[in-house]
N, C-alpha and C. Protein backbone atom coordinates (compact mmCIF):
# COMPACT_ATOMS: atom_id res chain seq x y z
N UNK A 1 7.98 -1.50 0.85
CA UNK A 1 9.35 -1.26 1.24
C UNK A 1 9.44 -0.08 2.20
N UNK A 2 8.50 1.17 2.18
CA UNK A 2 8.62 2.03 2.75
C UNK A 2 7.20 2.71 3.20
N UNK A 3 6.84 3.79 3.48
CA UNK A 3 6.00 4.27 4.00
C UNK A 3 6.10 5.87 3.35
N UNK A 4 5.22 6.60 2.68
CA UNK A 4 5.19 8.08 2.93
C UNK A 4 4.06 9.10 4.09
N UNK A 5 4.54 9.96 4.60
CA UNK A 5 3.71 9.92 6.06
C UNK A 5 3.24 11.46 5.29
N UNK A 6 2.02 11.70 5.35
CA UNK A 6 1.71 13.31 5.31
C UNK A 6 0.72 13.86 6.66
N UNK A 7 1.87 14.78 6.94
CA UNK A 7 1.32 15.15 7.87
C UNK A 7 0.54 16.33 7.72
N UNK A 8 -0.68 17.13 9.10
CA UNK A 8 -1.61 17.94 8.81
C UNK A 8 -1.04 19.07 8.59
N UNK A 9 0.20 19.44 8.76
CA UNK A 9 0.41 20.77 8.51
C UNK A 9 0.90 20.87 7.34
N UNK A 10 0.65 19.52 6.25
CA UNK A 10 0.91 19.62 5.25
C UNK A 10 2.54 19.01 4.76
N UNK A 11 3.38 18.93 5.89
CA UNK A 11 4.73 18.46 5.51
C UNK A 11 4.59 17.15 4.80
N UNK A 12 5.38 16.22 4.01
CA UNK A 12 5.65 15.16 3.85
C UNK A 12 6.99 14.49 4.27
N UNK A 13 6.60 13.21 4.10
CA UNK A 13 8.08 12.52 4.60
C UNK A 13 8.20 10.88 4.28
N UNK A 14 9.05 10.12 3.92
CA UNK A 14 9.49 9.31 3.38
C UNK A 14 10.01 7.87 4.47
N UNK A 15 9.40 6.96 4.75
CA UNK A 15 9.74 6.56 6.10
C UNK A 15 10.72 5.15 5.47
N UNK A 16 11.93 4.81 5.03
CA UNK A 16 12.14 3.62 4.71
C UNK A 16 12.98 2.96 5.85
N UNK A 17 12.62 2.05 6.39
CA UNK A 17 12.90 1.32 7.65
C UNK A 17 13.11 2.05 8.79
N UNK A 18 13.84 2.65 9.66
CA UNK A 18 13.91 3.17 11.05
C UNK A 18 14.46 4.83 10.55
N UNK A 19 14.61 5.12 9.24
CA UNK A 19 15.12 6.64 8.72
C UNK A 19 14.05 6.95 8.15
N UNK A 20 13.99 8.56 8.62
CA UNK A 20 12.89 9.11 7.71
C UNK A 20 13.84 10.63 6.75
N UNK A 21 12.53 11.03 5.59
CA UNK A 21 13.27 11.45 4.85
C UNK A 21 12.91 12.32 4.42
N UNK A 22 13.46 14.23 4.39
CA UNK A 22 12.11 15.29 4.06
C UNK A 22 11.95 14.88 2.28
N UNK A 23 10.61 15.25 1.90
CA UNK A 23 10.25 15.34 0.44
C UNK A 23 9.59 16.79 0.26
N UNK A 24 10.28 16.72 -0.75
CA UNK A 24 9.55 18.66 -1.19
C UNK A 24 9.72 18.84 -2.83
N UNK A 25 8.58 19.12 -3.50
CA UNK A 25 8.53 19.76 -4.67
C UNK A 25 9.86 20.04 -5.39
N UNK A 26 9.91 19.45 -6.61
CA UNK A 26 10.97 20.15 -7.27
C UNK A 26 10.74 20.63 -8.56
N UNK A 27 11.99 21.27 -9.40
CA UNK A 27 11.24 21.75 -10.71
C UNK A 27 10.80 20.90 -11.48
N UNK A 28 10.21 21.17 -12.73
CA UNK A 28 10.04 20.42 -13.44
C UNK A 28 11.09 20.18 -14.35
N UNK A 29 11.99 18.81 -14.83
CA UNK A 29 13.08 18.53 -16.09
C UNK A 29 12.22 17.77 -16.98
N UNK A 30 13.05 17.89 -17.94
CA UNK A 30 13.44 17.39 -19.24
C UNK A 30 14.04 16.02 -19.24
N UNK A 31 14.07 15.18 -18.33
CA UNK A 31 14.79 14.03 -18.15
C UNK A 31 13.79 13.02 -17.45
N UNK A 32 13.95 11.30 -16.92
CA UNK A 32 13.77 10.54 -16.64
C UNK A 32 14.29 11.09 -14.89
N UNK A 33 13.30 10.34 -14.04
CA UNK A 33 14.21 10.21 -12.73
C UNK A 33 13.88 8.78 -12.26
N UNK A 34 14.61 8.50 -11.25
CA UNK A 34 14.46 7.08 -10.51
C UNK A 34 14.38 7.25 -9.04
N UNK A 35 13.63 6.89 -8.38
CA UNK A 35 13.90 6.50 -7.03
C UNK A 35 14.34 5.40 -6.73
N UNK A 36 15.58 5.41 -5.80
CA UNK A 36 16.41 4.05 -5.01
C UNK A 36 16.80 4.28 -4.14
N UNK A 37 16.74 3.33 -3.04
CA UNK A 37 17.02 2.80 -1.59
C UNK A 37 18.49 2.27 -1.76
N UNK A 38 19.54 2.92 -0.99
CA UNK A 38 20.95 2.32 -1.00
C UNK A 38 20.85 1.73 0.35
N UNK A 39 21.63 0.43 0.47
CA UNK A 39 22.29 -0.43 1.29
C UNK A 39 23.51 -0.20 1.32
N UNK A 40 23.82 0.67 2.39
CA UNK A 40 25.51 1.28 2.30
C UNK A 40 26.50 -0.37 2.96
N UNK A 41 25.86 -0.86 3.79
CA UNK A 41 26.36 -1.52 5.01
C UNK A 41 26.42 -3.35 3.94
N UNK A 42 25.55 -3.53 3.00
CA UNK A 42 25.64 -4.60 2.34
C UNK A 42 26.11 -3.99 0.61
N UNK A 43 26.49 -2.82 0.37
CA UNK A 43 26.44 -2.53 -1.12
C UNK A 43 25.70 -2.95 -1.78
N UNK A 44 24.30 -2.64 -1.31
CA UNK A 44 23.06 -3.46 -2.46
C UNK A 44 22.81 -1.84 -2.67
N UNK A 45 21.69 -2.06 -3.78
CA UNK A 45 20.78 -0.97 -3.85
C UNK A 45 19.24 -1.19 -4.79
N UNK A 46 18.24 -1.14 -4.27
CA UNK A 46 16.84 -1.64 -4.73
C UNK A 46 15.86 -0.23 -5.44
N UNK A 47 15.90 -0.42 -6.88
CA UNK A 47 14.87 0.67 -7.33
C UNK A 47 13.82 0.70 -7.04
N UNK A 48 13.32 1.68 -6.40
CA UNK A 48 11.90 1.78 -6.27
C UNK A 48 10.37 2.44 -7.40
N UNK A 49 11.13 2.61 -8.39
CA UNK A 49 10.64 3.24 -9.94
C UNK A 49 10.96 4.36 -10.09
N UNK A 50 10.22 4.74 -10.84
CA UNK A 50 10.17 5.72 -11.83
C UNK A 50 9.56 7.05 -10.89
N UNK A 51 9.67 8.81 -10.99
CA UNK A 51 9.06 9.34 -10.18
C UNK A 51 8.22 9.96 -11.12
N UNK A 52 7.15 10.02 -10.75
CA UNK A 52 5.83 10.61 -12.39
C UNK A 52 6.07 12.03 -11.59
N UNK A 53 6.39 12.31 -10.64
CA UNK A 53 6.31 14.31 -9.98
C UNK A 53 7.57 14.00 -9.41
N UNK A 54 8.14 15.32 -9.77
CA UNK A 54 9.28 15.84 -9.65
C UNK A 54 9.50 15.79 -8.14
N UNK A 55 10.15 15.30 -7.28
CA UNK A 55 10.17 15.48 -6.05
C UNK A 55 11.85 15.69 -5.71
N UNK A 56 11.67 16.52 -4.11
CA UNK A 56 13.40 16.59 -3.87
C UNK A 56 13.68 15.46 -2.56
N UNK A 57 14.47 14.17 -2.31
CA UNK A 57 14.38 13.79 -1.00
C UNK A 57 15.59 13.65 -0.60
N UNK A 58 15.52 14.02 0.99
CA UNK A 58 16.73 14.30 1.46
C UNK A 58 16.47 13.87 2.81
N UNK A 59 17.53 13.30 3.12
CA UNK A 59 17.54 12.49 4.81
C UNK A 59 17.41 13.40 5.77
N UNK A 60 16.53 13.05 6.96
CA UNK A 60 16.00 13.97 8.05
C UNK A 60 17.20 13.72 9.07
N UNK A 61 18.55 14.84 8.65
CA UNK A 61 19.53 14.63 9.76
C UNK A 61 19.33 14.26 11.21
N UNK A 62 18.06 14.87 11.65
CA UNK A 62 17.76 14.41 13.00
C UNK A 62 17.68 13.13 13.43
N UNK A 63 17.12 12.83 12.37
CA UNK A 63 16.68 11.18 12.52
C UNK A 63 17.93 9.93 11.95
N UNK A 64 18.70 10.52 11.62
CA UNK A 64 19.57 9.61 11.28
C UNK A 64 20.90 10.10 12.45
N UNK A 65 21.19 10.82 12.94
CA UNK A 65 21.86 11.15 14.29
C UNK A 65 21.17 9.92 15.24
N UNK A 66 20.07 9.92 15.64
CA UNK A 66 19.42 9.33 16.49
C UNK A 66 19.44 7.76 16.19
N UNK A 67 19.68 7.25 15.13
CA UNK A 67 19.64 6.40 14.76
C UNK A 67 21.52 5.86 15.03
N UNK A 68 21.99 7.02 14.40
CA UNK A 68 23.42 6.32 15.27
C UNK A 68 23.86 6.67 16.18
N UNK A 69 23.26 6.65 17.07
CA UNK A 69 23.36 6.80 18.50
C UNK A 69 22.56 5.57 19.03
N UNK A 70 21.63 5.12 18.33
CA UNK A 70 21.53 3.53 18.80
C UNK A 70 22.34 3.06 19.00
N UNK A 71 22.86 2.64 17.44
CA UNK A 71 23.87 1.77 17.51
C UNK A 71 25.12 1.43 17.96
């Protein structure tokens, strides 16, 4: 469904279709988490599981500017 890209200077990033997405360390909880892909444009949304490491992901504003500016 997607792609994670690590790059050499060590960054990571989250590539799901033409948006990419920063990922960075988070604390450790006491809880369950899930990763999911929203379909704003069809109201779907597809789980991608369970996360075994705590991670934080957050959309690479740059890249989603650029992306609507395609369109």
């Amino acid at each position: 469904m997607g792609k994670i890209l690590v790059y050499k200077s060590g960054k990571v990033k989250m590539k799901l279709g033409d948006v990419h997405f920063d990922v960075a360390a988070g604390s450790n909880l006491s809880f369950a988490q899930e990763a999911v892909a929203v379909d704003t444009r069809e109201k779907l949304y597809s789980s991608l599981g369970e996360v075994g490491k705590v991670a934080i992901v957050t959309p690479d504003i740059d890249c989603l500017l650029d992306c609507i500016k395609l369109e």
